[in-house]
Protein backbone atom coordinates (compact mmCIF):
# COMPACT_ATOMS: atom_id res chain seq x y z
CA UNK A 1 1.97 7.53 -30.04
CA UNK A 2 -0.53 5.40 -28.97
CA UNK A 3 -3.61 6.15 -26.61
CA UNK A 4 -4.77 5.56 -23.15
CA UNK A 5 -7.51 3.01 -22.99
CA UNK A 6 -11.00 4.31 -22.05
CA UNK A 7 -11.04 1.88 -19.14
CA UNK A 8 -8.32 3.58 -16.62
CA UNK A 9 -10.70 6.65 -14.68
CA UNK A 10 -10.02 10.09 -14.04
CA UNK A 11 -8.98 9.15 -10.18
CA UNK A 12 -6.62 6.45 -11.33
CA UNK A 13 -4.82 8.57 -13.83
CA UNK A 14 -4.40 11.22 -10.67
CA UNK A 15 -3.04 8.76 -9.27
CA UNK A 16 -0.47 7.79 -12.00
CA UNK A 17 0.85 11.31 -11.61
CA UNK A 18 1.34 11.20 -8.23
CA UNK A 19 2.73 8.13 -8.11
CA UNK A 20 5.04 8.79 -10.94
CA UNK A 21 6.35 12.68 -10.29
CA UNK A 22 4.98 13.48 -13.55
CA UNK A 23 4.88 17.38 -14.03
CA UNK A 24 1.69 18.10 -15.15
CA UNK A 25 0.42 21.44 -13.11
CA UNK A 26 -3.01 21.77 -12.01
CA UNK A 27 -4.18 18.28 -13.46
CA UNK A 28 -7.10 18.04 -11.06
CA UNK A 29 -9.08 20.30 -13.31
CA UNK A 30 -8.23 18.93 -17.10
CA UNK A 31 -11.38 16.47 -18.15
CA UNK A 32 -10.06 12.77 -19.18
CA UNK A 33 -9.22 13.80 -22.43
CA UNK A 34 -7.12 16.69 -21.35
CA UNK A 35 -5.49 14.28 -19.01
CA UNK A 36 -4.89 11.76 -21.00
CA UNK A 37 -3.32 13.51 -23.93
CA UNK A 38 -1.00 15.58 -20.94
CA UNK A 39 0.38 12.22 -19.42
CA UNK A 40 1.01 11.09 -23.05
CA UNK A 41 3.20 14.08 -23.83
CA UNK A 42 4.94 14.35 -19.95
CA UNK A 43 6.19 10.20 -21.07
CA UNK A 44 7.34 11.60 -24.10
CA UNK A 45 9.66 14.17 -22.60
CA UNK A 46 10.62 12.11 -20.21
CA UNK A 47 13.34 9.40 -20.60
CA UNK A 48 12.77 7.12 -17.18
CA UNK A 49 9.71 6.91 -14.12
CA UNK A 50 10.32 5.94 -11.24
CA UNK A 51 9.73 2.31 -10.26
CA UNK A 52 6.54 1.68 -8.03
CA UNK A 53 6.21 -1.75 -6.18
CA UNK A 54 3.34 -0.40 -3.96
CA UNK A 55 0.58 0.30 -6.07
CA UNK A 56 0.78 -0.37 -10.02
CA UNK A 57 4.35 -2.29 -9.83
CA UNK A 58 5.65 -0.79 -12.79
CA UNK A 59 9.69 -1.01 -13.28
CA UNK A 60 10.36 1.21 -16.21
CA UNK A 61 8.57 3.83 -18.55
CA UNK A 62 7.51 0.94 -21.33
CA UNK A 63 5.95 -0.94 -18.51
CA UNK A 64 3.88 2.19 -18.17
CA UNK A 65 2.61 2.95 -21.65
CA UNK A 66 1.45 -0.80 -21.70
CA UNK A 67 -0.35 -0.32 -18.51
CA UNK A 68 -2.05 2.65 -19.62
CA UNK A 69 -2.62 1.54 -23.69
CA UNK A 70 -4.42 -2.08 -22.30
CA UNK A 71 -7.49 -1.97 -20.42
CA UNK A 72 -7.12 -1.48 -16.78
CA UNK A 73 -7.17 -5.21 -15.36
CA UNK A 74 -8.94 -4.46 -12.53
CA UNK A 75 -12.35 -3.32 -14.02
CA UNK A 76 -12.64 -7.48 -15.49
CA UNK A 77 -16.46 -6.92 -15.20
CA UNK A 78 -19.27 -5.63 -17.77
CA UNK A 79 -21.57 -2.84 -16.14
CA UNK A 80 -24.59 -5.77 -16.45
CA UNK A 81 -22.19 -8.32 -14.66
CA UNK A 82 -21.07 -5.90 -11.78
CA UNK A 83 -24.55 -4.90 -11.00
CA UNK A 84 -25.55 -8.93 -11.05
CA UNK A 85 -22.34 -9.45 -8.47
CA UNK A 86 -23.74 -5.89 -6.68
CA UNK A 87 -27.59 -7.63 -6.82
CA UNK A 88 -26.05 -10.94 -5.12
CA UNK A 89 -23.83 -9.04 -2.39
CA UNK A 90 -27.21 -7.32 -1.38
CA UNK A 91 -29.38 -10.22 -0.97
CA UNK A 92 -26.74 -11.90 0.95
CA UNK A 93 -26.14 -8.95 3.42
CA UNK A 94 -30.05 -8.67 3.98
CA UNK A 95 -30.10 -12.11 4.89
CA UNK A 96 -27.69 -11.37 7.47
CA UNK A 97 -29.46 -8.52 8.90
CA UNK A 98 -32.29 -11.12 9.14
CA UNK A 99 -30.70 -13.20 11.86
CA UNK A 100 -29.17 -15.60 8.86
CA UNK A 101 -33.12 -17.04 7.94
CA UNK A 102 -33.56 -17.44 4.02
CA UNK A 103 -37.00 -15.72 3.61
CA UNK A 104 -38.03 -13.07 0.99
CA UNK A 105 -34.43 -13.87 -0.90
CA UNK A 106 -33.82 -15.05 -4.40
CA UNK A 107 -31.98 -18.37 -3.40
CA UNK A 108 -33.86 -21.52 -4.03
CA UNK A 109 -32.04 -22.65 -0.55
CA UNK A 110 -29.00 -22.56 1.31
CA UNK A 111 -26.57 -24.07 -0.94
CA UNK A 112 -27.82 -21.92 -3.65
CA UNK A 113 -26.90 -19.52 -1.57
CA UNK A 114 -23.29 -20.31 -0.67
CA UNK A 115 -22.60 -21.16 -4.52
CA UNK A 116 -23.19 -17.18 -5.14
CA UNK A 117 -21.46 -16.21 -2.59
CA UNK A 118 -18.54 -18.60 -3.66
CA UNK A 119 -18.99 -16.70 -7.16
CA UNK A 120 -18.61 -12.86 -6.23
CA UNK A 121 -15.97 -13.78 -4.06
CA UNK A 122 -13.73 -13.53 -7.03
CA UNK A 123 -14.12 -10.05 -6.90
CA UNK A 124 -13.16 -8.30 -3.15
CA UNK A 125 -12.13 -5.27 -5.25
CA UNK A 126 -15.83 -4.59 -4.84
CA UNK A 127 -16.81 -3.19 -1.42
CA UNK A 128 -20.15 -4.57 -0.92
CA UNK A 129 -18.49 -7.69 -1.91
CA UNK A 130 -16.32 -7.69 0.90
CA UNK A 131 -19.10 -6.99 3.28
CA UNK A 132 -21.37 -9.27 2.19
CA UNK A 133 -18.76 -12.04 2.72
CA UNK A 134 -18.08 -11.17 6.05
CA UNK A 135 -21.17 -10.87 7.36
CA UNK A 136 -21.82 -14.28 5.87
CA UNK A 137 -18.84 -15.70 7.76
CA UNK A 138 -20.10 -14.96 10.58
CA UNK A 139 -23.07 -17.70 9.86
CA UNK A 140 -23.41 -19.79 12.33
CA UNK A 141 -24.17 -22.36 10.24
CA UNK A 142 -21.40 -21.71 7.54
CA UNK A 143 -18.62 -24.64 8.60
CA UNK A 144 -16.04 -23.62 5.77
CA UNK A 145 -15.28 -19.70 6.42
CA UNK A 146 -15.53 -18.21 2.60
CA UNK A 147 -12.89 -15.84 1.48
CA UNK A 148 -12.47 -13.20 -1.32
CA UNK A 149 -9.87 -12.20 -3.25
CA UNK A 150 -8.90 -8.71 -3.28
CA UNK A 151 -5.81 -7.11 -5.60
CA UNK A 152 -2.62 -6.03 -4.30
CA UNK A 153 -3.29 -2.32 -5.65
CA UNK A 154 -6.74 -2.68 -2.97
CA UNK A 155 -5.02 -4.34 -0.58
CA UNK A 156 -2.49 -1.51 -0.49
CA UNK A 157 -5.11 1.07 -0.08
CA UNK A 158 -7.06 -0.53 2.72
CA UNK A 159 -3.98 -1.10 4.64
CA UNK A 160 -3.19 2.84 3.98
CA UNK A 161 -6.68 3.47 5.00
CA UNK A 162 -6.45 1.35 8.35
CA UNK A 163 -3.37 3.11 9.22
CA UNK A 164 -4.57 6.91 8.75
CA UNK A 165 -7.97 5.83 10.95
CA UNK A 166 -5.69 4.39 13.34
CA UNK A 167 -3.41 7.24 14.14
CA UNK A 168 -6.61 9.60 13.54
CA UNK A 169 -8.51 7.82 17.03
CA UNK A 170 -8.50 9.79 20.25
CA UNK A 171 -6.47 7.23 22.82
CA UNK A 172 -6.15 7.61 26.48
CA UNK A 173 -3.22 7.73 28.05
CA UNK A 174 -2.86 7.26 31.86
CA UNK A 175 0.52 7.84 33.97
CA UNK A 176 0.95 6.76 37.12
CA UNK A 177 2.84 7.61 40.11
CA UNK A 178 2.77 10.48 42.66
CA UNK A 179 2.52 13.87 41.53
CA UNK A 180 2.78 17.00 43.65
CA UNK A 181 -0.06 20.30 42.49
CA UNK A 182 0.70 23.11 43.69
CA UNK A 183 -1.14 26.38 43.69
CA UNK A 184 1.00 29.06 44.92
């Protein structure tokens, strides 16, 4: 049998057992290797998984092993590349913290500017990305709103993660009409 590609991390290979009902007790404290090998032999035993159209959207078990044998799709960048995108986000979020004015920034000017914003907007997976972006939109003198593109399997999770923070927040509720007190 094949093996799981080095790409797919420790948290996303939690995941895949959750996601999947595989019975592997106390995974949480195996290191990757561990893991990896006891995911391996769970898909042997097993004959079927579940189908998941919320996060991975996997149909069938074979779908599954070619997930986890290719590299995961969503880490597309180089550690050099991601910390250039990382660099680019930061420069663009200090220059919104400085009312939107260009000094002390790496951009040659204001076009330069949009152009690598325009780049890392390819990849909303990243967090400071996102930020970055919208801070940006809110430009005053930005006339075509930029957008990033985030994957499904994100999407999913900030959705998740709106919803818990939602239901989490104190609300008021207020009731009116006559009530009687009384202290007897």
């Amino acid at each position: 049998m094949a093996q799981i590609h080095s790409s797919h991390s420790k948290k996303e290979l939690y995941e895949i057992i959750e996601v999947f009902d595989l019975h592997i007790i106390s995974y949480k404290k195996f290191n990757k290797v561990n893991l990896c090998k006891s995911i391996l032999y769970e898909l042997s035993k097993i004959e079927e998984v579940k189908e998941d159209n919320d996060f991975f959207f996997i149909k069938n078990k074979q779908e599954l092993l070619d997930y986890l044998i290719n590299p995961d799709p969503s880490k597309v960048l180089t550690i050099k590349e991601k910390d250039n995108v990382m660099n680019i986000a930061k420069y663009i979020i200090t220059y919104c913290k400085n009312n939107f004015f260009l000094s002390m920034s790496p951009f040659v000017d204001y076009d330069d500017m949009i152009k690598q914003a325009n780049y890392i907007s390819d990849y909303g997976d990243i967090p400071s990305v996102r930020k970055a972006i919208d801070k940006l939109n809110t430009d005053p003198k930005l006339t075509d709103k930029i957008s990033y593109f985030v994957s499904t399997k994100t999407r999913k999770k900030l959705e998740r993660k709106k919803r818990l923070s939602q239901q989490i927040k104190p609300s008021l509720l207020i009731n009116k009409g006559k009530y009687i007190i009384d202290f007897s």
